[in-house]
C-alpha atoms as a PDB file:
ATOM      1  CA  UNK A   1      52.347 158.208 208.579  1.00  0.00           C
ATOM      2  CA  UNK A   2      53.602 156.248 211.382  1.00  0.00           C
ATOM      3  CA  UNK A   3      55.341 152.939 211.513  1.00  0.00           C
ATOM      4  CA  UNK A   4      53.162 150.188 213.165  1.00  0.00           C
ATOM      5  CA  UNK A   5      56.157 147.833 213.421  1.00  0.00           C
ATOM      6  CA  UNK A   6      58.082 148.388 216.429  1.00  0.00           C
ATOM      7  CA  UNK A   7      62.145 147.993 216.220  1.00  0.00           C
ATOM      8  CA  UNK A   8      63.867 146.122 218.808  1.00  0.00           C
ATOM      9  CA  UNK A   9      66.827 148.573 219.414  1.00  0.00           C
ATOM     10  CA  UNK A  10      68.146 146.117 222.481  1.00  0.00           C
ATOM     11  CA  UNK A  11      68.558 142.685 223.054  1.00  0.00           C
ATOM     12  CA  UNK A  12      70.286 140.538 225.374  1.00  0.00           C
ATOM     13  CA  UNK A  13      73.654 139.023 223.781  1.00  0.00           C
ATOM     14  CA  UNK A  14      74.833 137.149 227.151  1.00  0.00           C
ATOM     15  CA  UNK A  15      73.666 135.559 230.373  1.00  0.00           C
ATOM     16  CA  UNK A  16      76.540 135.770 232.580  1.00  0.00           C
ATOM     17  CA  UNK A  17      77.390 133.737 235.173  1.00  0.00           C
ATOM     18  CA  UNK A  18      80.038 134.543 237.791  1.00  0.00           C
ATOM     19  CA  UNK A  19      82.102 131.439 238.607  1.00  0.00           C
ATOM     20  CA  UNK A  20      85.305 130.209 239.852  1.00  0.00           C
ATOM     21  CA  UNK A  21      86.756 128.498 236.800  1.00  0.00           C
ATOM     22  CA  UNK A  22      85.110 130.016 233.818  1.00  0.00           C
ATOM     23  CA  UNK A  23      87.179 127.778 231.471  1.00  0.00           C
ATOM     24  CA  UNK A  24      85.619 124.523 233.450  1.00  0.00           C
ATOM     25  CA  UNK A  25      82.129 125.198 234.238  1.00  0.00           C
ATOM     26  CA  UNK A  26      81.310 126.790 230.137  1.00  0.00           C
ATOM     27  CA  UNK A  27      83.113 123.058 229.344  1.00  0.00           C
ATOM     28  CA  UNK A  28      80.368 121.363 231.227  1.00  0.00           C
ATOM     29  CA  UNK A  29      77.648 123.812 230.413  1.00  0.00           C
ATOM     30  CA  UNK A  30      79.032 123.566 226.926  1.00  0.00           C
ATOM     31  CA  UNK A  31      78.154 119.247 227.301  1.00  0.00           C
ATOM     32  CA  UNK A  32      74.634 119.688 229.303  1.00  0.00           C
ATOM     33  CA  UNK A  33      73.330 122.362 226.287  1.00  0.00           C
ATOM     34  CA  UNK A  34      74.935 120.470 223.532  1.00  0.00           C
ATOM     35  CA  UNK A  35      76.339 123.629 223.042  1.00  0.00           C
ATOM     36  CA  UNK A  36      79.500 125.057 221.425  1.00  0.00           C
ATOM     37  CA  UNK A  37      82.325 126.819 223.215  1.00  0.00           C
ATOM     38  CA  UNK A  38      84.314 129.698 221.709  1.00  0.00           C
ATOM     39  CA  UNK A  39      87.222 127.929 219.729  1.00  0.00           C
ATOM     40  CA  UNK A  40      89.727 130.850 221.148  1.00  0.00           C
ATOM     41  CA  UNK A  41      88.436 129.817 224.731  1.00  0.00           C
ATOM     42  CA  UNK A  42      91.664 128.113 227.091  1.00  0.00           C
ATOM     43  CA  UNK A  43      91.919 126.374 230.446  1.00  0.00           C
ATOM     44  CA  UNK A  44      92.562 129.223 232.787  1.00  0.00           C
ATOM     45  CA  UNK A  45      91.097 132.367 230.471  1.00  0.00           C
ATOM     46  CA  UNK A  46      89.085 134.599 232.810  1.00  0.00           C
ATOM     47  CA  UNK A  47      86.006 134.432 230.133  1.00  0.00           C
ATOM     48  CA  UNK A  48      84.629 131.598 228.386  1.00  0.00           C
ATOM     49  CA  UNK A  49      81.475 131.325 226.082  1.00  0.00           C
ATOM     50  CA  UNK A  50      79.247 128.620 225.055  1.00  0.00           C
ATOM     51  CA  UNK A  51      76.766 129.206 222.017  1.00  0.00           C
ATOM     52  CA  UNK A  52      73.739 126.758 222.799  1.00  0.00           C
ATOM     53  CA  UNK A  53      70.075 127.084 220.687  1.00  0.00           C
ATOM     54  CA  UNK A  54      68.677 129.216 223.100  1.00  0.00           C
ATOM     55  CA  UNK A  55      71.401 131.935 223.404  1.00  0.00           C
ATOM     56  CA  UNK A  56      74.780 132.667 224.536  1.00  0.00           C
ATOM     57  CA  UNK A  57      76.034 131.942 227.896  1.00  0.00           C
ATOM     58  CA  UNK A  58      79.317 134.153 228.903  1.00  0.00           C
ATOM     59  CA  UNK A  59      81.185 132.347 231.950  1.00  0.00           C
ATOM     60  CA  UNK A  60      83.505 135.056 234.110  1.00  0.00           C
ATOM     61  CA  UNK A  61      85.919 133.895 236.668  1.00  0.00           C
ATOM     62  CA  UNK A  62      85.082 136.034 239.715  1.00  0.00           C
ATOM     63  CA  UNK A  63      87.575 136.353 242.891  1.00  0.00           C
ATOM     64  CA  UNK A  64      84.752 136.549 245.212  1.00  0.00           C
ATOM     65  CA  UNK A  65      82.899 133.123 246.070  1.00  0.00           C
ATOM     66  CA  UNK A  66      79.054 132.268 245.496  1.00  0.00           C
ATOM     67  CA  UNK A  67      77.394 133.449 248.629  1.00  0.00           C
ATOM     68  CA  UNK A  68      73.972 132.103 249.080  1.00  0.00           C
ATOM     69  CA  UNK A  69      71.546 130.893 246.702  1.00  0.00           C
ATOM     70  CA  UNK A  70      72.087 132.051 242.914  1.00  0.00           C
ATOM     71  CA  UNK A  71      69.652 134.767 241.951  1.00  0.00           C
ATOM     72  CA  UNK A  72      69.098 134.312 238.367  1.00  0.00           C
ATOM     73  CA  UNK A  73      69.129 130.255 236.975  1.00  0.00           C
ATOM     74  CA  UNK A  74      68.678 128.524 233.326  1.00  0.00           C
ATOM     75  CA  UNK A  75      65.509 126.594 233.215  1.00  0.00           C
ATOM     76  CA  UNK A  76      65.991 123.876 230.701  1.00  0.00           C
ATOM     77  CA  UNK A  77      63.371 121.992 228.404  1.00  0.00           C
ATOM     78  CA  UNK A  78      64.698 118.495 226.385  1.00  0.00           C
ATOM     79  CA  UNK A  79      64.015 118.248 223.243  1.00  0.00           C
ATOM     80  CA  UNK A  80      65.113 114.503 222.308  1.00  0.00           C
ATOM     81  CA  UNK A  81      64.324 112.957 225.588  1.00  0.00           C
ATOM     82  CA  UNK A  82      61.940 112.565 228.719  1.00  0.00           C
ATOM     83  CA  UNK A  83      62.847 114.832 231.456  1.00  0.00           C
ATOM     84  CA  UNK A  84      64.018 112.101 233.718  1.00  0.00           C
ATOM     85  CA  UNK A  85      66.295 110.804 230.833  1.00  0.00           C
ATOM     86  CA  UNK A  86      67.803 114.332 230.544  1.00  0.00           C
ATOM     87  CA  UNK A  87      68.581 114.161 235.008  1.00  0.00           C
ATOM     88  CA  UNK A  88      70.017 110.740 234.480  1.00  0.00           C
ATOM     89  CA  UNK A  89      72.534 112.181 231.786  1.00  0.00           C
ATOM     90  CA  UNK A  90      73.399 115.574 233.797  1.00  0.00           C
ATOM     91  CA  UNK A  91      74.074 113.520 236.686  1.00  0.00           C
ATOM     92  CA  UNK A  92      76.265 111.601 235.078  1.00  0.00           C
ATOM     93  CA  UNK A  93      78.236 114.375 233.754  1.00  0.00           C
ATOM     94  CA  UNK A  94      78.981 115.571 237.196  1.00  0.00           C
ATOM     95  CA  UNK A  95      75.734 117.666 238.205  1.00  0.00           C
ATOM     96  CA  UNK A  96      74.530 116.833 241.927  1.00  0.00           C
ATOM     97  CA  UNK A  97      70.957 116.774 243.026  1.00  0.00           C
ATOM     98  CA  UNK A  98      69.239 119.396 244.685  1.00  0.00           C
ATOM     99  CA  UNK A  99      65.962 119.115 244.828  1.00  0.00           C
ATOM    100  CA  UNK A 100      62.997 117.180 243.366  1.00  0.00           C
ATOM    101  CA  UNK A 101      59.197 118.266 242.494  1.00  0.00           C
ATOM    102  CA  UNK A 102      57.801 115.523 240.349  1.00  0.00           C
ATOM    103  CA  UNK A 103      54.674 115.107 241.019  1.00  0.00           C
ATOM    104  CA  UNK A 104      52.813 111.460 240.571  1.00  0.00           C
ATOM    105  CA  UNK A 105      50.424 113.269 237.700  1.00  0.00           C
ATOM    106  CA  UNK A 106      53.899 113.686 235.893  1.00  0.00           C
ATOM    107  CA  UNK A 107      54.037 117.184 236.093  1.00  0.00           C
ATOM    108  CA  UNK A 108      57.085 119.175 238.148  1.00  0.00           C
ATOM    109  CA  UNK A 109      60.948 119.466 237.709  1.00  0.00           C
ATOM    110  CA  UNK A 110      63.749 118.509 239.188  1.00  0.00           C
ATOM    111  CA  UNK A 111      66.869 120.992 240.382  1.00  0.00           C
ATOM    112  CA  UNK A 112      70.190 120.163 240.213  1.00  0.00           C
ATOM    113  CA  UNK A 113      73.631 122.004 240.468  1.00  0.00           C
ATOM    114  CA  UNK A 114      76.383 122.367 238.170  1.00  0.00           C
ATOM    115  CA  UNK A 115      79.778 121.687 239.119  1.00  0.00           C
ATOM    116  CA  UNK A 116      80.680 125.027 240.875  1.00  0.00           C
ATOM    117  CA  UNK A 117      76.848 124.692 242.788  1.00  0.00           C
ATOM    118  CA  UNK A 118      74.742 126.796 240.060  1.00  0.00           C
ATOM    119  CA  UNK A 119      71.725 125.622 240.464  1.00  0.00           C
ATOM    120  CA  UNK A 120      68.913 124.846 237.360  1.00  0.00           C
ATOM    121  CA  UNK A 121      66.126 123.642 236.345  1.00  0.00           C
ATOM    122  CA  UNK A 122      65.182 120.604 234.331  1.00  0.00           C
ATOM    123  CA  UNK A 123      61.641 120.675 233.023  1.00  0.00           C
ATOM    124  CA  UNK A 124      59.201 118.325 231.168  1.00  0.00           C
ATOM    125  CA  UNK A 125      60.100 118.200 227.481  1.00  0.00           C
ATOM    126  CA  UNK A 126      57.754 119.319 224.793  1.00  0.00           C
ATOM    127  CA  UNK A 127      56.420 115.864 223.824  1.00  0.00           C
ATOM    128  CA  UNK A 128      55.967 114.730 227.973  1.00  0.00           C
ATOM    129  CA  UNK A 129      53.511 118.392 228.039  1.00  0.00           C
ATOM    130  CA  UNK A 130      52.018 117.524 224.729  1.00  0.00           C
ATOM    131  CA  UNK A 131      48.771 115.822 226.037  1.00  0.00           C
ATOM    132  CA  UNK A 132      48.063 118.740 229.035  1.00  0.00           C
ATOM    133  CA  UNK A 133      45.948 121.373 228.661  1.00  0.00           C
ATOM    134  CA  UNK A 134      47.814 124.869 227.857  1.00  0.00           C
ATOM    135  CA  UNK A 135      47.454 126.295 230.862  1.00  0.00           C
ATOM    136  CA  UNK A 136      48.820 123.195 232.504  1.00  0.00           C
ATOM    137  CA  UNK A 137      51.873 123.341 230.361  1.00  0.00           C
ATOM    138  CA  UNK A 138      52.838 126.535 231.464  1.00  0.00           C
ATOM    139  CA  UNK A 139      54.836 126.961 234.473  1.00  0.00           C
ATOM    140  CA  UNK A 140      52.885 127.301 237.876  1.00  0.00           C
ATOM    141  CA  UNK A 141      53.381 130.892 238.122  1.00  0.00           C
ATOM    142  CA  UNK A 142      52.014 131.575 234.873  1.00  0.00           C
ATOM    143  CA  UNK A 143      48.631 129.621 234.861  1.00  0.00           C
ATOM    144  CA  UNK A 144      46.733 132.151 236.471  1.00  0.00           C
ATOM    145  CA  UNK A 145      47.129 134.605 233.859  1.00  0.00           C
ATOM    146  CA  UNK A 146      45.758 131.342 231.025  1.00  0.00           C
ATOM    147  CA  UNK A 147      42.859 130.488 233.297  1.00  0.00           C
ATOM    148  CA  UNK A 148      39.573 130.874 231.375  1.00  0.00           C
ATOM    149  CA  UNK A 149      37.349 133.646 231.729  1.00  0.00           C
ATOM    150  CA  UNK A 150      33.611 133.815 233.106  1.00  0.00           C
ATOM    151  CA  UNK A 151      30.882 135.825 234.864  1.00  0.00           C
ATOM    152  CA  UNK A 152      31.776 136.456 238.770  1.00  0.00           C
ATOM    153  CA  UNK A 153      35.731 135.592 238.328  1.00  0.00           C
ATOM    154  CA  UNK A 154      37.046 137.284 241.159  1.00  0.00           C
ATOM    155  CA  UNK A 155      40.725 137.014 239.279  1.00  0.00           C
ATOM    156  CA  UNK A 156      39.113 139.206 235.993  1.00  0.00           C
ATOM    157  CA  UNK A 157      39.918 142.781 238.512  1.00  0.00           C
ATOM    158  CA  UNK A 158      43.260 142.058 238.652  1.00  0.00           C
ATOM    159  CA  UNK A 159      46.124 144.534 236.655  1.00  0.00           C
ATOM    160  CA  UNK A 160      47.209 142.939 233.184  1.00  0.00           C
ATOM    161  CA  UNK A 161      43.750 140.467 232.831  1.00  0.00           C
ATOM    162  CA  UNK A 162      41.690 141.073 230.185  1.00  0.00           C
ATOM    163  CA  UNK A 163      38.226 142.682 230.820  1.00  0.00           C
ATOM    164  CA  UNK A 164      35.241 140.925 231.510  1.00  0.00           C
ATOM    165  CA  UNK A 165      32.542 141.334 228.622  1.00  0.00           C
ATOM    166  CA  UNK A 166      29.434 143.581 230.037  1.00  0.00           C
ATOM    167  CA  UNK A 167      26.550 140.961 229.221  1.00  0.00           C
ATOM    168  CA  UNK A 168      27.337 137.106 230.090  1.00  0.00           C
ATOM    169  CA  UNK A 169      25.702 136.494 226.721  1.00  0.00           C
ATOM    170  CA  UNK A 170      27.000 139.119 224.750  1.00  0.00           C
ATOM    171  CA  UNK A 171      28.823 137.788 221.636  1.00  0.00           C
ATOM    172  CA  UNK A 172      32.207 138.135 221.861  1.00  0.00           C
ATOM    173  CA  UNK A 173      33.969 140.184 219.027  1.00  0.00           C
ATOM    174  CA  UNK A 174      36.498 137.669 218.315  1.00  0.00           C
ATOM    175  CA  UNK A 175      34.777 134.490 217.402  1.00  0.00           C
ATOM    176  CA  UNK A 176      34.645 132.615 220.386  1.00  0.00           C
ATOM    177  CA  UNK A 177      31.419 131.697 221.811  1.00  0.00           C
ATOM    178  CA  UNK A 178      29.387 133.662 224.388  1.00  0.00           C
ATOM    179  CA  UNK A 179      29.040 132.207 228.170  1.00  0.00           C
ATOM    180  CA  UNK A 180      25.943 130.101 229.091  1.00  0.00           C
ATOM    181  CA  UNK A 181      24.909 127.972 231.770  1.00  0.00           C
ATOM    182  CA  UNK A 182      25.059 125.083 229.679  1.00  0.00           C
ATOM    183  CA  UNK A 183      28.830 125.533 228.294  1.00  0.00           C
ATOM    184  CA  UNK A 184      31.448 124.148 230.500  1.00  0.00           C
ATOM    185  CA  UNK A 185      32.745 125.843 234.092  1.00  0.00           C
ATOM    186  CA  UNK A 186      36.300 127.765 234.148  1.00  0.00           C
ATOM    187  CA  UNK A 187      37.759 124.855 234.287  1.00  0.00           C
ATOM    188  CA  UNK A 188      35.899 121.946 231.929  1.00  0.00           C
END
């Protein structure tokens, strides 16, 4: 007989991130994650590494300078604060503003830049999303794949959506209640 559980047999142990002073920049990652560097860690090492809640971040000192816009960036969620608290305190630990998308509903983010020009992401925190909708908490990207089902959704065609049922009032096999004209649109 077969296993059903599936083994991880890889995970991810770092993020790097190339930078000019590793020693520096994991010190003031270390301060906007509340994370911990690596005791053995010294000004002027050519590796650092900070050890926040949501993984390990390993800082290399690279001879060649940032070119461009970074490819991959940390998206960060508060957890004891509002998001705009959590700006106000990066900026005062040296981060610069990039950009901003708050929106006047209170939804968006706002980007700012390390101190080597890393830019990242500062999201809503858990308690700001708490009163939204699931598929409204999710980032923008993502909320097409959370949007409801019904008859005639041109999206329900589309790779990795689940099917459509057959009959609009077909009872669905897991519980939920079948489509009809009186239950509420895609969106109610």
């Amino acid at each position: 007989m077969t296993s059903l559980i599936r083994h991880t047999t890889i995970l991810i142990r770092h993020t790097r991130i190339d930078c000019t002073d590793a020693y520096r920049l994991a010190s003031f990652r270390a301060q906007v994650l509340d994370g911990t560097p690596a005791e053995d860690d010294l000004p002027g090492d050519p590796e650092a590494t900070v050890t926040a809640t949501g993984g390990t971040l390993l800082f290399v000192t690279a001879p060649d300078p940032r070119a461009g816009k970074n490819r991959v960036h940390l998206d960060l969620q508060p957890q004891d604060r509002s998001r705009d608290e959590e700006v106000e305190r990066l900026l005062a630990l040296g981060a610069t503003p990039v950009a901003d998308h708050r929106r006047a509903d209170g939804a968006g983010w706002v980007t700012p830049a390390d101190i080597e020009g890393n830019e990242f992401c500062v999201e809503r925190s858990a308690a700001e999303r708490a009163g939204w909708p699931r598929w409204l908490r999710l980032p923008p990207v993502a909320r097409w794949l959370w949007l409801p089902r019904w008859p005639g959704d041109p999206m329900a065609r589309w790779p990795g959506r689940r099917p459509m049922r057959r009959s609009p009032d077909a009872a669905p096999s897991d519980g939920r209640r079948p489509f009809s004209a009186a239950s509420p649109g895609p969106l109610g």
